[in-house]
Protein backbone atom coordinates (compact mmCIF):
# COMPACT_ATOMS: atom_id res chain seq x y z
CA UNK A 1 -13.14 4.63 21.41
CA UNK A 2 -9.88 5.66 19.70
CA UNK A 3 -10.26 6.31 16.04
CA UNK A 4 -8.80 3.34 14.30
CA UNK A 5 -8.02 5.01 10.92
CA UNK A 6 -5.43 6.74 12.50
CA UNK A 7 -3.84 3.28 13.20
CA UNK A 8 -4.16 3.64 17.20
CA UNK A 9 -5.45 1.59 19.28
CA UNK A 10 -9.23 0.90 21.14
CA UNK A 11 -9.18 2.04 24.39
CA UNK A 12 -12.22 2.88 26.40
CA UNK A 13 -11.79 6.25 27.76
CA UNK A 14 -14.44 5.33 30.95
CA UNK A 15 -12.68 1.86 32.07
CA UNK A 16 -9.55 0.32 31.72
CA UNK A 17 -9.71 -3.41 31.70
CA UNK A 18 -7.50 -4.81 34.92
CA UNK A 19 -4.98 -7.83 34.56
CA UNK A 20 -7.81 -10.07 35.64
CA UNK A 21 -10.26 -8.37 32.91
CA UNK A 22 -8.28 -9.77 30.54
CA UNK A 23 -8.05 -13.34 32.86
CA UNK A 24 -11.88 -13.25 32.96
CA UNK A 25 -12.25 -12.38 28.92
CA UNK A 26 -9.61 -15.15 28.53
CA UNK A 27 -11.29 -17.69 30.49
CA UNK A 28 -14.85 -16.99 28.42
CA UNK A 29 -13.21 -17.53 25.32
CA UNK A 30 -11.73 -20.81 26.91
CA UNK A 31 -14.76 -22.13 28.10
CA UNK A 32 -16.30 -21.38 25.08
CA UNK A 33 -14.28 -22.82 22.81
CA UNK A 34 -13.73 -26.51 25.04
CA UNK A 35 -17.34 -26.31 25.07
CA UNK A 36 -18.00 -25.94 21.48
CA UNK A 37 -15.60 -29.11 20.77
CA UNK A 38 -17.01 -31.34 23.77
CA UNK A 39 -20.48 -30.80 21.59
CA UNK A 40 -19.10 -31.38 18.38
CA UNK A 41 -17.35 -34.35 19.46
CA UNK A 42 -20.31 -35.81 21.29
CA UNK A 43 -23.11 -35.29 18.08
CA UNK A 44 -19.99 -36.75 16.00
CA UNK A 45 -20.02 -39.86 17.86
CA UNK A 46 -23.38 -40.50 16.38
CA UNK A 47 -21.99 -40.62 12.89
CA UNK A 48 -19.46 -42.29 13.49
CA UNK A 49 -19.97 -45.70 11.82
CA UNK A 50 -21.44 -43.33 8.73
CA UNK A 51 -17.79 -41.46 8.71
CA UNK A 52 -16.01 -44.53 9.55
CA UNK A 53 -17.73 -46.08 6.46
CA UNK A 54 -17.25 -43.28 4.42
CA UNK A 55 -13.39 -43.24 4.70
CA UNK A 56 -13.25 -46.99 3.88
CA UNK A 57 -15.03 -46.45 0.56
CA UNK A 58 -11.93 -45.10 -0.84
CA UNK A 59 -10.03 -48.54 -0.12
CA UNK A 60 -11.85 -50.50 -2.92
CA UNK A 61 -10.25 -54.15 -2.73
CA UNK A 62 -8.92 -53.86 0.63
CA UNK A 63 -9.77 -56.14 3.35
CA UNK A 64 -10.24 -54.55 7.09
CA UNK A 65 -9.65 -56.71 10.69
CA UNK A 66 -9.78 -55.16 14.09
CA UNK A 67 -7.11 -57.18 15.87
CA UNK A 68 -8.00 -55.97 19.37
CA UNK A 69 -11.14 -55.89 21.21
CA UNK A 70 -11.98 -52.40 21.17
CA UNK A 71 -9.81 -51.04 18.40
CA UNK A 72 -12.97 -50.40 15.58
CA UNK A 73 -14.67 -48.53 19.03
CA UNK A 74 -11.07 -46.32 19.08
CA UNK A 75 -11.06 -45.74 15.92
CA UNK A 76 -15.08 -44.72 15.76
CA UNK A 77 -13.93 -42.04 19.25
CA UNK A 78 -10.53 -41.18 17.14
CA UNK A 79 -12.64 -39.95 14.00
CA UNK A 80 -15.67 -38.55 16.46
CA UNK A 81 -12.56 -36.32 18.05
CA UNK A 82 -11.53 -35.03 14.58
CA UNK A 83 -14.66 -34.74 13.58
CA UNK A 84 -15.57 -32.42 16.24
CA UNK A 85 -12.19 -30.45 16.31
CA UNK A 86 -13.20 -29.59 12.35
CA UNK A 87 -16.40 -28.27 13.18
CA UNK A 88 -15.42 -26.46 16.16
CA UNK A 89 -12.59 -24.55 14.74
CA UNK A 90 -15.12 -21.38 13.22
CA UNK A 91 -15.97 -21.44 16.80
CA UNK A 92 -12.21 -21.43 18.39
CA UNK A 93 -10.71 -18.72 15.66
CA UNK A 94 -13.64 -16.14 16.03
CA UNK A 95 -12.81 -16.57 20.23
CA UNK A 96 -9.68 -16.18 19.39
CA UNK A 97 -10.53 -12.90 16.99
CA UNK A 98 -12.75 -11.76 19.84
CA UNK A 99 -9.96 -12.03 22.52
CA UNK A 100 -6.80 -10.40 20.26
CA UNK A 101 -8.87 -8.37 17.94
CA UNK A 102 -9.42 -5.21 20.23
CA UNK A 103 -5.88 -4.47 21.09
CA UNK A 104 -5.10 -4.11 17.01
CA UNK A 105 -4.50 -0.99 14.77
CA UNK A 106 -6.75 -1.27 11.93
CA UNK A 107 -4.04 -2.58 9.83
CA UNK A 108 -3.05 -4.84 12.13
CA UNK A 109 -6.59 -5.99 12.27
CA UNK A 110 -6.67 -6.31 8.40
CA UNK A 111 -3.55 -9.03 8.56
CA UNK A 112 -4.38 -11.04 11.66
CA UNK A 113 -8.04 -11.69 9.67
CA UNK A 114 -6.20 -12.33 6.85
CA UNK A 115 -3.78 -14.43 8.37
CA UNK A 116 -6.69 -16.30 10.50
CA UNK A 117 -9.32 -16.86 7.55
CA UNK A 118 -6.48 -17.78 5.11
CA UNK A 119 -5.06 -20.35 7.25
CA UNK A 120 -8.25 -22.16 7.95
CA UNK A 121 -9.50 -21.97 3.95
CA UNK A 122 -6.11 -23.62 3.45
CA UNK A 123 -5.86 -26.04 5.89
CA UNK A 124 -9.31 -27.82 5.05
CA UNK A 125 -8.24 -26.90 0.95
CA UNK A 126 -4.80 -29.36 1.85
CA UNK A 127 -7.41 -32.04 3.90
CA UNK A 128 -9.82 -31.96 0.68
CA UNK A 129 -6.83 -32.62 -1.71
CA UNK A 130 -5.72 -35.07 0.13
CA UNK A 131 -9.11 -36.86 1.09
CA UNK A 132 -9.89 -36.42 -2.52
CA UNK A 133 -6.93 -37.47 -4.33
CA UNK A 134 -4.06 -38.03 -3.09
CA UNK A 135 -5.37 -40.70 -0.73
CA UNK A 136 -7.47 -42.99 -3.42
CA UNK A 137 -4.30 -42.44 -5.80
CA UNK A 138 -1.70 -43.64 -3.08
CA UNK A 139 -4.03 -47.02 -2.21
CA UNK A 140 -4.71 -47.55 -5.97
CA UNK A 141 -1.06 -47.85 -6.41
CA UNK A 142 -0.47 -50.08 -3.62
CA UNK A 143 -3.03 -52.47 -4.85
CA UNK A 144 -1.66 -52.60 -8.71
CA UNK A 145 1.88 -53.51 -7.42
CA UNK A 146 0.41 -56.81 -6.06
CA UNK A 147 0.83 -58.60 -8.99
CA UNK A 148 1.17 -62.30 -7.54
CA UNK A 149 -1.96 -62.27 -5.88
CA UNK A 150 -0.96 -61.93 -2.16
CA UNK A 151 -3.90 -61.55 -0.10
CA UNK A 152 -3.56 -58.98 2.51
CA UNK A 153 -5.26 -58.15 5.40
CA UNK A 154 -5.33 -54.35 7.01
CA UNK A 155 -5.89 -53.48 10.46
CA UNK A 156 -8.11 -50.65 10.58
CA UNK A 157 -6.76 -48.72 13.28
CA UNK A 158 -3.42 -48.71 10.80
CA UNK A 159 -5.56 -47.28 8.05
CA UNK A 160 -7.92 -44.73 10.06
CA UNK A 161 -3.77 -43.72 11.20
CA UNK A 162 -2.29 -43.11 7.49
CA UNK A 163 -5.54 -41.06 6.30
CA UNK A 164 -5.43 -38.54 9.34
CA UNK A 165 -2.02 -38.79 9.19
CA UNK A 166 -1.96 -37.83 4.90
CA UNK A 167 -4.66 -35.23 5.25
CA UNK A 168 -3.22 -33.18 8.99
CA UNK A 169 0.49 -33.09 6.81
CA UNK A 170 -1.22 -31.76 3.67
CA UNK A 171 -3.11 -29.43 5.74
CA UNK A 172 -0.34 -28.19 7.06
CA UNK A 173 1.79 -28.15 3.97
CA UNK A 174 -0.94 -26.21 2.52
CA UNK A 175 -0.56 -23.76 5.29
CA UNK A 176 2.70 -22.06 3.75
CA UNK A 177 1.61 -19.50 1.78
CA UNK A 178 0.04 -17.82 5.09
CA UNK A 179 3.19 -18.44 6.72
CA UNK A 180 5.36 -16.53 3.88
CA UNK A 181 2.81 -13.72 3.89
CA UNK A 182 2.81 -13.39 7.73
CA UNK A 183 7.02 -13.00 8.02
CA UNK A 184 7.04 -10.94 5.22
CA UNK A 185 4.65 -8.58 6.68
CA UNK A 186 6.73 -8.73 9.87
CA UNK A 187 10.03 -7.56 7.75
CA UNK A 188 11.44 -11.26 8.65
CA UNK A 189 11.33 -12.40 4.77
CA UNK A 190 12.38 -11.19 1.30
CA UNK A 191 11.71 -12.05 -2.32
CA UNK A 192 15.61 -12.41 -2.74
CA UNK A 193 16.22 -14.44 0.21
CA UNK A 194 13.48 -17.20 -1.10
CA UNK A 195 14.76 -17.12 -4.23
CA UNK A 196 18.38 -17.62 -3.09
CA UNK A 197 16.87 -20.46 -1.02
CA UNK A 198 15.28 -22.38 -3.78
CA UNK A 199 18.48 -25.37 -4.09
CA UNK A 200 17.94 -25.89 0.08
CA UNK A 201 14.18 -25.71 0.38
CA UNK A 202 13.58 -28.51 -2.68
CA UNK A 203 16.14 -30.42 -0.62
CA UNK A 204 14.34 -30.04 2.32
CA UNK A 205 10.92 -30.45 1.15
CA UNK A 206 12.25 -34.27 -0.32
CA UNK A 207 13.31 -34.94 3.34
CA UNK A 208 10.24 -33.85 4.86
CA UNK A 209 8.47 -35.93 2.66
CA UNK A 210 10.43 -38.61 2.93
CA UNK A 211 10.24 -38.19 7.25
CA UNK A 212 6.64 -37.85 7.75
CA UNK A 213 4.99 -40.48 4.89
CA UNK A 214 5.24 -44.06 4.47
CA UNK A 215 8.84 -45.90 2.94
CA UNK A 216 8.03 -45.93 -0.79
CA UNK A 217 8.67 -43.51 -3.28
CA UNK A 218 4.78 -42.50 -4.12
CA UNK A 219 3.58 -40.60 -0.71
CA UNK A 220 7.00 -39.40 -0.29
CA UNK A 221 6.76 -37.24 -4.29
CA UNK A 222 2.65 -36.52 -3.24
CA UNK A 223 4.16 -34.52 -0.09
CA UNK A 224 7.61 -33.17 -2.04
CA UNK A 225 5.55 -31.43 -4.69
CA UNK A 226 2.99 -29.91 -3.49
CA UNK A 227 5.53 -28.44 -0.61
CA UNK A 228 8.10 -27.15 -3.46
CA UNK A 229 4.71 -25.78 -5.95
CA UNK A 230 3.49 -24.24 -2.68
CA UNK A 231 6.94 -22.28 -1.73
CA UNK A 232 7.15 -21.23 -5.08
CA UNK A 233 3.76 -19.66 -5.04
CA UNK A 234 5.43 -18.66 -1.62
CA UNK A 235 7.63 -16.42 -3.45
CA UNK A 236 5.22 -14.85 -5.76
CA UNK A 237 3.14 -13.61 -2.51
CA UNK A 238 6.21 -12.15 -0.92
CA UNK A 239 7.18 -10.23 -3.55
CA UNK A 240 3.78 -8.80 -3.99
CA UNK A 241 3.80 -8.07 -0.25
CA UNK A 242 7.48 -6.84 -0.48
CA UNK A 243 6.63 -4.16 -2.74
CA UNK A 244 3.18 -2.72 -1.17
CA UNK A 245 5.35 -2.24 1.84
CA UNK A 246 5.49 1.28 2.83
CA UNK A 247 9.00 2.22 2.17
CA UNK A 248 10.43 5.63 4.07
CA UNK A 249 13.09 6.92 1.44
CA UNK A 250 14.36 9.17 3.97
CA UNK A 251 15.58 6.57 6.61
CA UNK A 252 16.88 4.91 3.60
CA UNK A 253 18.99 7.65 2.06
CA UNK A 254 20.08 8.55 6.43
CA UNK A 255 21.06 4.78 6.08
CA UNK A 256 23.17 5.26 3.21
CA UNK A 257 24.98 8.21 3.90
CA UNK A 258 28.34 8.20 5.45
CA UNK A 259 28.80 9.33 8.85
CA UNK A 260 30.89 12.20 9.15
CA UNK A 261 34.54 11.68 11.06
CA UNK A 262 35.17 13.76 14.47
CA UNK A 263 38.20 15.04 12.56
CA UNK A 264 35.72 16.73 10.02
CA UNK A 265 33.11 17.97 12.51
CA UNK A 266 35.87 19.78 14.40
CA UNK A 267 37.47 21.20 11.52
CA UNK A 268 33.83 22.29 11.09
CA UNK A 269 33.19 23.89 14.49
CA UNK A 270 36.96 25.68 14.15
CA UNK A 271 35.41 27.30 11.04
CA UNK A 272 32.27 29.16 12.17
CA UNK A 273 34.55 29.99 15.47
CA UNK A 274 37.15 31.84 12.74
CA UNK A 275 33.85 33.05 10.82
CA UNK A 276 32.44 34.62 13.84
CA UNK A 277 35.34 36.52 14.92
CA UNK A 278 36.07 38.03 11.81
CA UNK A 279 32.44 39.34 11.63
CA UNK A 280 32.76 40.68 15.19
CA UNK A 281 36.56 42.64 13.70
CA UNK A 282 34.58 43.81 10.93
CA UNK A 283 31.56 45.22 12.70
C-alpha cells in the first residue's frame, strides 16, 4: 500500500481491482445502504402514532381532520419513511466513505470527512432548529392573529407537509457553510468575491425565502435570516480556508512577469552570436 503521507494514492501492488471490482464494491455498498433504510423504515412504522403524536404537540390549540380515508395512514408511512431515512443516513455516508475513501490522498481524505461529517452535523443542527423553534414560533403566531374567534380546522396531511417541508429547507439552508468550505478548497471561491456578493446574495436569500415557505411575512424572515447569518459565517470560513491554502510564490511571480517580445529574444540571440565570434578573433 502506497504511503499516503506522501499524498499518493492506495494501490495494492498484488491486484488491481477490474471495472467490475469496482461494479461489485458498488453494488455492496448499494445493497447495503437500501437495506439499512428498508429496516429503519419498517421498525419506524411501529412508532409511528408515538412520532405522529409527538409532532402535533407543538400545535397547541389547533384542531386536526383527516379528510380522506387513508390520509392519517399516509401520513403515519410519510413520517415512518423519514424516520427511517434519518436513521439510516450514518449507515449510507460511511458506504459511501467506504466506496470513495480508498482512491484519496490523505489530504483529500481529510476534506471529503470533513465535508461528509460536517454536512450531516448540520443538516440535523438546521432540522433541530427548526423542530425546536422555528416551527412552535411560526404556529404560535398564526394562532394570535385570530383575533375574532374563527374556528379553524387543519387537515393533517397539510400540517405533517409544512413541518417536513420547514425542517428539509432549514436543513439544507444550514448546509452552506460546508458548501463554501468545499469550493473554496476546490479554488472555485474567494473571500473577495463573497464579500463583493453580499447586496445579491441578501436579495436572493429574501426570494428564496419567500419561494419555498408559506405567503406571509413570518416563515418567509425565519428562512431569510438564518440563510444571510449563515453566508456571512460563509465568508469568515473562506477566508480562513483562503489563507491556509498553500500558495507557490514562484508560479505567482512567473505569472506576473512580462513575457519577453520575439523582437527582444532575437536581438538577444544576435548578441551571444557577435559575442562568440569575437572570442573566437581573439583566441
Amino acid at each position: 500500500m502506497a504511503d499516503k503521507k506522501n499524498g499518493k494514492r492506495k494501490s495494492n501492488p498484488n491486484k488491481e481491482m477490474t471495472l467490475w471490482g469496482h461494479l461489485g464494491e458498488l453494488r455492496t455498498c448499494v445493497f447495503i445502504s437500501i437495506g439499512t433504510f428498508l429496516i429503519a423504515t419498517v421498525v419506524s412504522y411501529s412508532f409511528a402514532d408515538t412520532l405522529t403524536q409527538q409532532a402535533i404537540s407543538h400545535a397547541d390549540g389547533y384542531i386536526f381532520i383527516q379528510t380522506g380515508v387513508a390520509e392519517l395512514m399516509g401520513q403515519y408511512i410519510k413520517v415512518s419513511v423519514l424516520s427511517g431515512l434519518v436513521i439510516s443516513l450514518p449507515i449510507i455516508a460511511w458506504q459511501l466513505y467506504k466506496f470513495v475513501g480508498p482512491g484519496l490522498t490523505k489530504s483529500e481524505e481529510a476534506k471529503f470527512l470533513s465535508v461528509l461529517i460536517g454536512g450531516l452535523a448540520l443538516f440535523a443542527v438546521g432540522c433541530v432548529f427548526a423542530y425546536k423553534l422555528v416551527i412552535p414560533f411560526t404556529l404560535q403566531f398564526f394562532r394570535n392573529i385570530n383575533t375574532i374567534d374563527v374556528e379553524g380546522l387543519y387537515s393533517i396531511k397539510e400540517y405533517i407537509s409544512y413541518l417536513t417541508m420547514l425542517m428539509f429547507s432549514f436543513g439544507v439552508i444550514f448546509e452552506i457553510p460546508v458548501v463554501v468550505a468545499l469550493l473554496t478548497w476546490i479554488g472555485f471561491l474567494k473571500p473577495q468575491w463573497m464579500k463583493a456578493s453580499r447586496r445579491i446574495v441578501i436579495v436572493i436569500c429574501v426570494v428564496i425565502g419567500a419561494v419555498i415557505t408559506p405567503p406571509d411575512v413570518v416563515s418567509q424572515t425565519t428562512v431569510a435570516v438564518p440563510m444571510i447569518l449563515l453566508y456571512e459565517v460563509g465568508i469568515v470560513i473562506c477566508s480562513v480556508i483562503y489563507k491556509s491554502r498553500p500558495h507557490d510564490e514562484d508560479e505567482e511571480e512567473e505569472k506576473t512577469k512580462k513575457p519577453k517580445s520575439k523582437q527582444a529574444e532575437r536581438w538577444a540571440a544576435a548578441k551571444r552570436i557577435v559575442d562568440i565570434q569575437d572570442a573566437e578573433k581573439k583566441k
